[in-house]
Protein backbone atom coordinates (compact mmCIF):
# COMPACT_ATOMS: atom_id res chain seq x y z
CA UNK A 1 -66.41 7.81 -224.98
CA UNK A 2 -65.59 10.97 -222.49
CA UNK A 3 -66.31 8.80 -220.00
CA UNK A 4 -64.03 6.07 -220.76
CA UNK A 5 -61.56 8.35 -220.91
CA UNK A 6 -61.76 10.30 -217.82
CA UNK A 7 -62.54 6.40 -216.25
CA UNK A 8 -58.90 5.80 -217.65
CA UNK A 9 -57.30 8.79 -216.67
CA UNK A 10 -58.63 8.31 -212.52
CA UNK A 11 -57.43 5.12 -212.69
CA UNK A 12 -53.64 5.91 -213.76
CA UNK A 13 -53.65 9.40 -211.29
CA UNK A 14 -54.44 6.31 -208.80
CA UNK A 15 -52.17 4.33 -209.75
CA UNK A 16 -49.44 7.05 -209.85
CA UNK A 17 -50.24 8.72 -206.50
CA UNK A 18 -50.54 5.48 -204.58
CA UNK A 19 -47.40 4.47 -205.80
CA UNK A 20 -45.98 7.95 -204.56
CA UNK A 21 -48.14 7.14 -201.27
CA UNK A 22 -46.17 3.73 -200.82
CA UNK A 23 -42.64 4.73 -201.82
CA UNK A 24 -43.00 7.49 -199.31
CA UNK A 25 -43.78 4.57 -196.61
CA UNK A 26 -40.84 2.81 -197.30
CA UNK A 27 -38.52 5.20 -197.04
CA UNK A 28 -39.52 7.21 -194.22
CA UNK A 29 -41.11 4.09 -191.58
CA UNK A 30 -40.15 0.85 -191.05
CA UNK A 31 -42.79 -1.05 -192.82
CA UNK A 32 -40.06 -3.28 -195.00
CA UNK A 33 -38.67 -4.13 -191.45
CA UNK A 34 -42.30 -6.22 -191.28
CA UNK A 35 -41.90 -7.66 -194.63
CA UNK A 36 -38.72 -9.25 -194.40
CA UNK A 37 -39.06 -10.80 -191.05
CA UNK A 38 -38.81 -14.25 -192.77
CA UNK A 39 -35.25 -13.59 -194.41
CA UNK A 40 -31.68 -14.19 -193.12
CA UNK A 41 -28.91 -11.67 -192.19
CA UNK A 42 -31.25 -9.12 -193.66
CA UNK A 43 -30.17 -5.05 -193.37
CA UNK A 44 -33.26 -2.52 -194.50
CA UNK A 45 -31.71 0.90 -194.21
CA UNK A 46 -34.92 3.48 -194.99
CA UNK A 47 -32.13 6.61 -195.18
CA UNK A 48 -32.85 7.29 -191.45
CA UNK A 49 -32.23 4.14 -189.29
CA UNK A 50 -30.59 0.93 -189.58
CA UNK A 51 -32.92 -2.45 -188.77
CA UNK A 52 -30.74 -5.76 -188.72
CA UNK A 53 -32.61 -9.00 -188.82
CA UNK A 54 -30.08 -11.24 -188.01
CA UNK A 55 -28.52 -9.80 -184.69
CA UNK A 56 -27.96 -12.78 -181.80
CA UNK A 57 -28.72 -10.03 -179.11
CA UNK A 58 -32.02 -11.77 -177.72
CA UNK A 59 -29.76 -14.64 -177.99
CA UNK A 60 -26.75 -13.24 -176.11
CA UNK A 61 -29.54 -12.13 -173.34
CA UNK A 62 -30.37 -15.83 -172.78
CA UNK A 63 -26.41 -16.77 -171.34
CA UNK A 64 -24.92 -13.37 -170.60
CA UNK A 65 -25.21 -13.46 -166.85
CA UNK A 66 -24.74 -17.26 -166.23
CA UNK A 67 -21.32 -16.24 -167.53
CA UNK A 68 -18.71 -15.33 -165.10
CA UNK A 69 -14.64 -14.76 -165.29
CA UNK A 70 -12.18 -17.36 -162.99
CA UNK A 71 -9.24 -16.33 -161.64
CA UNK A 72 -7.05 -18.95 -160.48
CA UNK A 73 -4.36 -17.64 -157.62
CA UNK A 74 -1.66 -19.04 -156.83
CA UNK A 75 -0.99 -17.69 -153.02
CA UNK A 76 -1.99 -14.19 -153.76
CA UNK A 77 -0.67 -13.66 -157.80
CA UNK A 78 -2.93 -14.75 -160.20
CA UNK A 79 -1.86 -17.26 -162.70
CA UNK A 80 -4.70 -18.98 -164.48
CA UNK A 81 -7.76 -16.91 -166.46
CA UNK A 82 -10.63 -18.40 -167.61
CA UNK A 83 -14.67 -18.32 -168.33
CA UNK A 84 -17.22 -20.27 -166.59
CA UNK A 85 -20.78 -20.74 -167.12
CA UNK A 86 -23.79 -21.48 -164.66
CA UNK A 87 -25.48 -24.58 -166.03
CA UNK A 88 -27.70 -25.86 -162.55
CA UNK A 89 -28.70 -24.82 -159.40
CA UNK A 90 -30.10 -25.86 -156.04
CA UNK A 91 -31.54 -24.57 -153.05
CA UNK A 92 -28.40 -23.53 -151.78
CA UNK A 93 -25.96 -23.47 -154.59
CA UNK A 94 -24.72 -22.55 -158.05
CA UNK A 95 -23.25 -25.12 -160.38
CA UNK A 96 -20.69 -24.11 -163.17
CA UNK A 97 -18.84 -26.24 -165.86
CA UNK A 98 -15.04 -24.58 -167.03
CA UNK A 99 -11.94 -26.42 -168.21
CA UNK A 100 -9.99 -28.66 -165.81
CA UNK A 101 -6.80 -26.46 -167.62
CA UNK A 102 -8.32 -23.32 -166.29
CA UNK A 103 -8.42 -24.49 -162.71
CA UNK A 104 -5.70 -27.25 -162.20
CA UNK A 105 -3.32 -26.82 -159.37
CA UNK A 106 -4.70 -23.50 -158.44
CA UNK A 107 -5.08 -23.16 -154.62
CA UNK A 108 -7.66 -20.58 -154.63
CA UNK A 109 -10.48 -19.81 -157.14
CA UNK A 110 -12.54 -16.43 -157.58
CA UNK A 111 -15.25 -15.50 -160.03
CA UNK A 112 -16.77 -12.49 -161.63
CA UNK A 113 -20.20 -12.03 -162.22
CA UNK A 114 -21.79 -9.22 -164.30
CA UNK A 115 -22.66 -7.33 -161.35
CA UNK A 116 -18.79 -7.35 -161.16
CA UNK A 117 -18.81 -9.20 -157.78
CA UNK A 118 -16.25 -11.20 -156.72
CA UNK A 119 -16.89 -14.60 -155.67
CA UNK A 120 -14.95 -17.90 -153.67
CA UNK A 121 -15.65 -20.72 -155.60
CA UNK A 122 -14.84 -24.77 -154.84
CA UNK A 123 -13.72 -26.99 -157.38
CA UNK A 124 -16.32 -29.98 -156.46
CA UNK A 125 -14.09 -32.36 -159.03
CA UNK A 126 -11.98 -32.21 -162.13
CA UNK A 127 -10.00 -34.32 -164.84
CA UNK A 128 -7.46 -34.01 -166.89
CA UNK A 129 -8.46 -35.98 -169.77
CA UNK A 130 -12.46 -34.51 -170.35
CA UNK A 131 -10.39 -31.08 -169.57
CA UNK A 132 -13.71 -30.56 -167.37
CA UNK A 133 -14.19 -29.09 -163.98
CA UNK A 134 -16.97 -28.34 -162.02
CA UNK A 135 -17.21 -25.39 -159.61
CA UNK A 136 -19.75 -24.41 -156.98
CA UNK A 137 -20.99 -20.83 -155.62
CA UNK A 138 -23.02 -19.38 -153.44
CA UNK A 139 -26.54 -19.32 -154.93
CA UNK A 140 -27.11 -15.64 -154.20
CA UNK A 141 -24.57 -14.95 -156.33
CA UNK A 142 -26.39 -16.54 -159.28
CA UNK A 143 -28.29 -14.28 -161.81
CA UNK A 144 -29.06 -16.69 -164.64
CA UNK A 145 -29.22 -20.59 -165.44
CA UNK A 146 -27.84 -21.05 -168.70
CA UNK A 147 -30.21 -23.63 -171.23
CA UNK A 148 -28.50 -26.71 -172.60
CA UNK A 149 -29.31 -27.11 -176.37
CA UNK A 150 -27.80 -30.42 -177.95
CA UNK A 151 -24.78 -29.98 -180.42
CA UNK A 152 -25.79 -33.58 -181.96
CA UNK A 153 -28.72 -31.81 -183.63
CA UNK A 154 -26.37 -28.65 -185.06
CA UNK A 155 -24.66 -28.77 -189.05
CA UNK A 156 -21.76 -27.71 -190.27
CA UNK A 157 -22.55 -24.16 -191.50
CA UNK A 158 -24.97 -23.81 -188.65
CA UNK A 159 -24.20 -20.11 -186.82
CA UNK A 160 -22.75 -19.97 -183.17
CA UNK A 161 -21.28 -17.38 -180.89
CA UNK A 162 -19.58 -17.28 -177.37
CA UNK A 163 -19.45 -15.16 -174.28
CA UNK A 164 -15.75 -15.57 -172.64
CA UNK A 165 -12.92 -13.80 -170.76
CA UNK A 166 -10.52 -12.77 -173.92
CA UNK A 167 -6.98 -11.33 -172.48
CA UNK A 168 -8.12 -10.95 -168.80
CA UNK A 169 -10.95 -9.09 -166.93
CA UNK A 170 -10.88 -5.93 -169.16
CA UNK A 171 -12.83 -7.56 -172.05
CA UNK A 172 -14.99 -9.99 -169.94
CA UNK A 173 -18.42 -10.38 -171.49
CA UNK A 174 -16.61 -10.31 -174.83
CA UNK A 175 -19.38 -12.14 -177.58
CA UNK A 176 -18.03 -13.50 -180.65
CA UNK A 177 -19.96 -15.28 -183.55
CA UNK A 178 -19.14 -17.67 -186.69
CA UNK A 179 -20.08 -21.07 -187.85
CA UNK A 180 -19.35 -24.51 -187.17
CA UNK A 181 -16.55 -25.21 -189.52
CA UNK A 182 -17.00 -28.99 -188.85
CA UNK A 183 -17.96 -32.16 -186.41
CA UNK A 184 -16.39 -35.08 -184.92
CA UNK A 185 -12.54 -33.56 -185.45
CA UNK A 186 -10.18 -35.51 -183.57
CA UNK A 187 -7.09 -33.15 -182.20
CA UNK A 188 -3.89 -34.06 -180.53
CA UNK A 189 -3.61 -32.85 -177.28
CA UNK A 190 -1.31 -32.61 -174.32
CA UNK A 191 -2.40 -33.58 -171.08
CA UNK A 192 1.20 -33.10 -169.38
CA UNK A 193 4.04 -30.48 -170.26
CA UNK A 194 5.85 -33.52 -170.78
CA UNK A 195 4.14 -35.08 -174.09
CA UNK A 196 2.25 -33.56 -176.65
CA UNK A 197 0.87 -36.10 -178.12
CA UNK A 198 -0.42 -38.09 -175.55
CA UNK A 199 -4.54 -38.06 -175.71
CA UNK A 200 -7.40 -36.81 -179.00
CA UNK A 201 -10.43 -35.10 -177.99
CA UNK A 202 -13.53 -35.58 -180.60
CA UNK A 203 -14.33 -31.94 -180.35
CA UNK A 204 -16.86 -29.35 -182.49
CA UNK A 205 -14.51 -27.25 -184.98
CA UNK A 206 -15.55 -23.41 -184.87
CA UNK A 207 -14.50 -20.50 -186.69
CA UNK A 208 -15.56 -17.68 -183.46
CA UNK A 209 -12.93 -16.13 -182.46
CA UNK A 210 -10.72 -17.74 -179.43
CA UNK A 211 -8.63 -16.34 -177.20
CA UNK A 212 -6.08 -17.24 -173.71
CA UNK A 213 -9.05 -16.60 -170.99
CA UNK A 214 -11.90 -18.00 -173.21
CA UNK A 215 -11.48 -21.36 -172.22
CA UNK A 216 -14.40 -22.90 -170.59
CA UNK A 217 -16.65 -20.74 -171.33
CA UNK A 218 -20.03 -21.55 -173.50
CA UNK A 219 -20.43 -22.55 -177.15
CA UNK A 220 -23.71 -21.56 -178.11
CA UNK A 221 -26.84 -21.69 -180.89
CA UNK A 222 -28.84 -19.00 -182.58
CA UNK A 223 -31.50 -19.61 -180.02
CA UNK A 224 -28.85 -18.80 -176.94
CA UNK A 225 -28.83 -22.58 -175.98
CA UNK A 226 -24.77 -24.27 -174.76
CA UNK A 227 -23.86 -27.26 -177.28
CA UNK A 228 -20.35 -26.84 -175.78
CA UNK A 229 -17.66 -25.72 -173.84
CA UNK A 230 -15.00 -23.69 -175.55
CA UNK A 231 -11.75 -25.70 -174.78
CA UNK A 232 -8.86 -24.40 -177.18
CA UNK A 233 -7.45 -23.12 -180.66
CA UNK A 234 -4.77 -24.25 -182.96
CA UNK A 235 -2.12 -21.14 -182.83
CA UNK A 236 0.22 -20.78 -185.35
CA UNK A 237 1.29 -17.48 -187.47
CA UNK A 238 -0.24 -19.49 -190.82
CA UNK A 239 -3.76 -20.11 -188.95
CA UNK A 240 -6.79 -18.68 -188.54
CA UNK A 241 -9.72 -19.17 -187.06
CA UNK A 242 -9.69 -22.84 -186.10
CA UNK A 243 -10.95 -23.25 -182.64
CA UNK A 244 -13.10 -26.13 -180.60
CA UNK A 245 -15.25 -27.01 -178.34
CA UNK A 246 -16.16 -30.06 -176.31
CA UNK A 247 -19.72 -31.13 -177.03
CA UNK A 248 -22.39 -30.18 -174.32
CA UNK A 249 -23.23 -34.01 -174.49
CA UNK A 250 -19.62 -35.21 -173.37
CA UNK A 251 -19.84 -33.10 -170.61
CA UNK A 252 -23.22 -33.93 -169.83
CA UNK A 253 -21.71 -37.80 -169.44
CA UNK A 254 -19.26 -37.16 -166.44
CA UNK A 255 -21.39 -34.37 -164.70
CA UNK A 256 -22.51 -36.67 -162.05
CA UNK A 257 -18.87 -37.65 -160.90
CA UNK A 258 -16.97 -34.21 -161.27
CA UNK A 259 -19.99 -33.09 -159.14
CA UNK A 260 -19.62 -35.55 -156.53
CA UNK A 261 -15.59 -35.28 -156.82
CA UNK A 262 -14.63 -39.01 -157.60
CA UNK A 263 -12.38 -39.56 -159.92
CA UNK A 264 -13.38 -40.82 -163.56
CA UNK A 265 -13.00 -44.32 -163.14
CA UNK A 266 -11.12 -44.59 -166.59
CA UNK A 267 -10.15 -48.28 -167.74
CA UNK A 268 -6.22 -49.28 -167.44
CA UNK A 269 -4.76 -51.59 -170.18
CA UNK A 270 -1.68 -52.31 -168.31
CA UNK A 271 1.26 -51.78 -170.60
CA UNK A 272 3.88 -48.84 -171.27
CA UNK A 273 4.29 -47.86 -174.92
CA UNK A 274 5.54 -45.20 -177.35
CA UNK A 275 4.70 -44.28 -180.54
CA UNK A 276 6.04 -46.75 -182.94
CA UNK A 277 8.05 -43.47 -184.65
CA UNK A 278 9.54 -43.03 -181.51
CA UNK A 279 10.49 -46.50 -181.46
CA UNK A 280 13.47 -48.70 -182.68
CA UNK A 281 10.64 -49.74 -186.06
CA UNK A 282 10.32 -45.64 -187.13
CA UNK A 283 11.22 -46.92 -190.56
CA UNK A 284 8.51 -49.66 -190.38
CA UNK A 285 5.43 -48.82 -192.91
CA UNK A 286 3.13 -50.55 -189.63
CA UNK A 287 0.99 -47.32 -187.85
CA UNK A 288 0.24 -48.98 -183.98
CA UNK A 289 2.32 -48.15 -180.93
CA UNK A 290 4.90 -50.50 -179.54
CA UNK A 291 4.75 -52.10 -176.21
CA UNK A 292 7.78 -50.80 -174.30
CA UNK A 293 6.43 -52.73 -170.60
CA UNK A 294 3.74 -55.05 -168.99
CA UNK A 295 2.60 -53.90 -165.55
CA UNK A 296 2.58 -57.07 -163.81
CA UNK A 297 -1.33 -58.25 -162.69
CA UNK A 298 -3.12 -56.70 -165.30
CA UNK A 299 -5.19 -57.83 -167.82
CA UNK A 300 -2.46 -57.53 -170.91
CA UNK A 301 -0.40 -59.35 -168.69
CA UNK A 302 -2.44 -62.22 -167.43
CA UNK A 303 -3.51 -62.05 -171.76
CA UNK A 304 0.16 -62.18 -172.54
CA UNK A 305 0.86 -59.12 -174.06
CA UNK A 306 4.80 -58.85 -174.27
CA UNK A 307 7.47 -56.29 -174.38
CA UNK A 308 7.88 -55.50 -178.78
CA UNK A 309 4.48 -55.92 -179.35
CA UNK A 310 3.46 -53.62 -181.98
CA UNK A 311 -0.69 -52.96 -180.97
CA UNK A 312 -2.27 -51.75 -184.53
CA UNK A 313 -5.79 -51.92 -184.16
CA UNK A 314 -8.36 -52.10 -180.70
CA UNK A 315 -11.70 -54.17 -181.50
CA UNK A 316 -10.72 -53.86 -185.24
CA UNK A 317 -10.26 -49.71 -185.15
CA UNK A 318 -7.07 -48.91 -186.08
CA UNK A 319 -4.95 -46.96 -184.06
CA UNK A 320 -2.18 -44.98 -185.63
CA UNK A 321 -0.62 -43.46 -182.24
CA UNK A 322 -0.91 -43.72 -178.61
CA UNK A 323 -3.19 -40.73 -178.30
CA UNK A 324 -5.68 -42.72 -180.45
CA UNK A 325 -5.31 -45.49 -178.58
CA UNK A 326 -6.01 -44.19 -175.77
CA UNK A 327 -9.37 -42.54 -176.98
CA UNK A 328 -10.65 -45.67 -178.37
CA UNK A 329 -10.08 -47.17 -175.17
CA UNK A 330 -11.60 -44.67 -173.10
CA UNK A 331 -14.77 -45.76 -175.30
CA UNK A 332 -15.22 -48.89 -172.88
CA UNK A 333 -15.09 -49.60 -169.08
CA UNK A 334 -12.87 -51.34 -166.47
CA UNK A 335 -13.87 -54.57 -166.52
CA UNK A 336 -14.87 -54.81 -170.55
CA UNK A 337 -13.18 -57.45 -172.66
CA UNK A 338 -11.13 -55.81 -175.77
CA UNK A 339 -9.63 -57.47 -178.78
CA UNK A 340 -5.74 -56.23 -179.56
CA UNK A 341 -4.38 -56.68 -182.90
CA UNK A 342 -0.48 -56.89 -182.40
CA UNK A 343 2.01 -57.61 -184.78
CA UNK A 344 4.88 -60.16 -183.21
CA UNK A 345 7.91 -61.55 -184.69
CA UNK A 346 6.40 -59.74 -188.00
CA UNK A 347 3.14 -62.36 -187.37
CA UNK A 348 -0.46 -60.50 -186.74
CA UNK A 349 -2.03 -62.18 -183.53
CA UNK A 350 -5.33 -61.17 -182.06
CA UNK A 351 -5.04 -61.34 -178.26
CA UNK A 352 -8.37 -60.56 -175.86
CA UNK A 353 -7.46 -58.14 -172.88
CA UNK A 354 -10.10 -57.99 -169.79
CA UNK A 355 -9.28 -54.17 -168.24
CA UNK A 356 -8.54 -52.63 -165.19
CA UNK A 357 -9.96 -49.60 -163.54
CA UNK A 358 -7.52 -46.90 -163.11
CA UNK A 359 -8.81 -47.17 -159.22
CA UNK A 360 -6.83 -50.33 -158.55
């Protein structure tokens, strides 16, 4: 029976001093820093250091130096600001994508690299409408090659950050991080100072903070990988952290021309119109956009599109302005047949248009 009981009693002093043993592991090494390499957004703090198991540094590493600052000058003042980002290069050059906004009408172009040198660039091609510009360097100049990820594959609720030019050179390098608040978000956008309403981008919705001098800089996953190109945000006192980005695979679609420098050979309906609240039919319950003139040789004309034609849906999407118009027909190519849903003489007529190329 003595035995038993001193069998009992070794096994609970075990007991007790390995449990002393382990507790004094946990608190005083980094052991639980092991453990929990499977969780999320995971903080172990053992009373002595701080381990974070969520931090996008190795991520960050991946893109920092493939990002660079442009200045745009106008003769010798400087009056554009942006962020561009190293995507390919060759055997004698470095390739960056930035926002046609950032660069447009600037006569001279310099970039900043992390090693804080500054650099001539040349804008190889641009447009207005993909708000998409490519640039070339010098390849000595390059330090890194950023890696293109695929923002098709992302979710909403999926974590992203960016590396930009907030406010001007002082904070360039600036990384900020949040989630994609959604997909496929169609915003009006200007692409004169004379409409605002004239062309939607389908563009990634993100919740990062974006400032003036972030545009065209990367969008990026957890694993450091560009699914887009940060283009704007929606300012207003009442808002908060709405901004977007143009998906890596849009861009990916037109690198070939902007490289090369011809224009986007974008297809041309023919006609002049307004928004039909614009119009003389505001109080009309139709959504389409009136015809206000036919350019003469086109295909609406030779189709027979006429002045007062109210156009409410292209190949049976309906279009509600002419910013949405024009997206959906930026969907096909000069030479494509289209089918126009117009409303005449308060009749609905479907009327098949051949397009133009904006090159004729």
């Amino acid at each position: 029976m003595k035995k038993k009981n001193n069998l009992a009693l070794t096994i609970i002093f075990s007991f007790i001093v390995g449990g002393l043993f382990m507790l004094g592991i946990l608190k005083w090494t980094p052991v639980l820093d092991k453990i929990s390499e499977g969780g999320n957004n995971t903080v172990i703090n053992n009373g002595t250091q701080v381990f974070e198991k969520s931090s996008l540094a190795a991520s960050v590493e991946k893109i920092y130096d493939a990002v660079m600052v442009v200045n745009g000058y106008q003769g010798k003042q400087l009056a554009s600001t942006g962020t561009a980002f190293v995507y390919r290069v060759d055997a004698k050059y470095g390739y960056l994508l930035t926002n046609q906004h950032v660069v447009k009408e600037m006569k001279d172009i310099r970039l900043i690299n992390t090693n804080n040198e500054e650099i001539e660039a040349k804008v190889l091609g641009g447009d207005t409408y993909l708000d998409l510009a490519v640039l070339r360097i010098d390849k000595k100049y390059v330090k890194l090659v950023s890696q293109i990820g695929k923002s098709t594959t992302s979710k909403i609720g999926d974590t992203v950050f960016t590396v930009g030019t907030p406010m001007g050179n002082d904070y360039a390098g600036s990384v900020t991080a949040g989630i994609i608040s959604g997909k496929d978000r169609m915003v009006s956008v200007s692409t004169s100072e004379y409409n605002s309403n004239d062309w939607v981008m389908n563009v990634i919705q993100i919740d990062a903070s974006l400032n003036p001098g972030n545009s065209g800089g990367p969008l990026l996953n957890v694993n450091g990988e560009v699914i887009g190109i940060c283009s704007m945000k929606l300012v207003d006192a009442q808002i908060e952290g709405m901004g977007f980005a143009i998906p890596v695979e849009f861009a990916q679609k037109h690198i070939k021309n902007l490289e090369s420098g011809k224009d986007i050979d974008w297809p041309l309906l023919g006609v002049k119109m307004t928004d039909i609240n614009e119009s003389m039919y505001t109080n009309s319950d139709v959504e389409g956009v009136v015809v206000v003139g036919v350019v003469k040789g086109t295909g609406a004309q030779k189709a027979g599109i006429k002045e007062d034609d109210i156009i409410t849906k292209l190949n049976g999407k309906k279009v509600k302005d002419v910013a949405h118009l024009r997206y959906e027909l930026y969907q096909y190519e000069a030479n494509d047949t289209i089918t126009l849903t117009v409303i005449r003489h308060n009749k609905e007529k479907n009327i098949k248009v051949t397009l133009n190329s904006s090159k004729d």
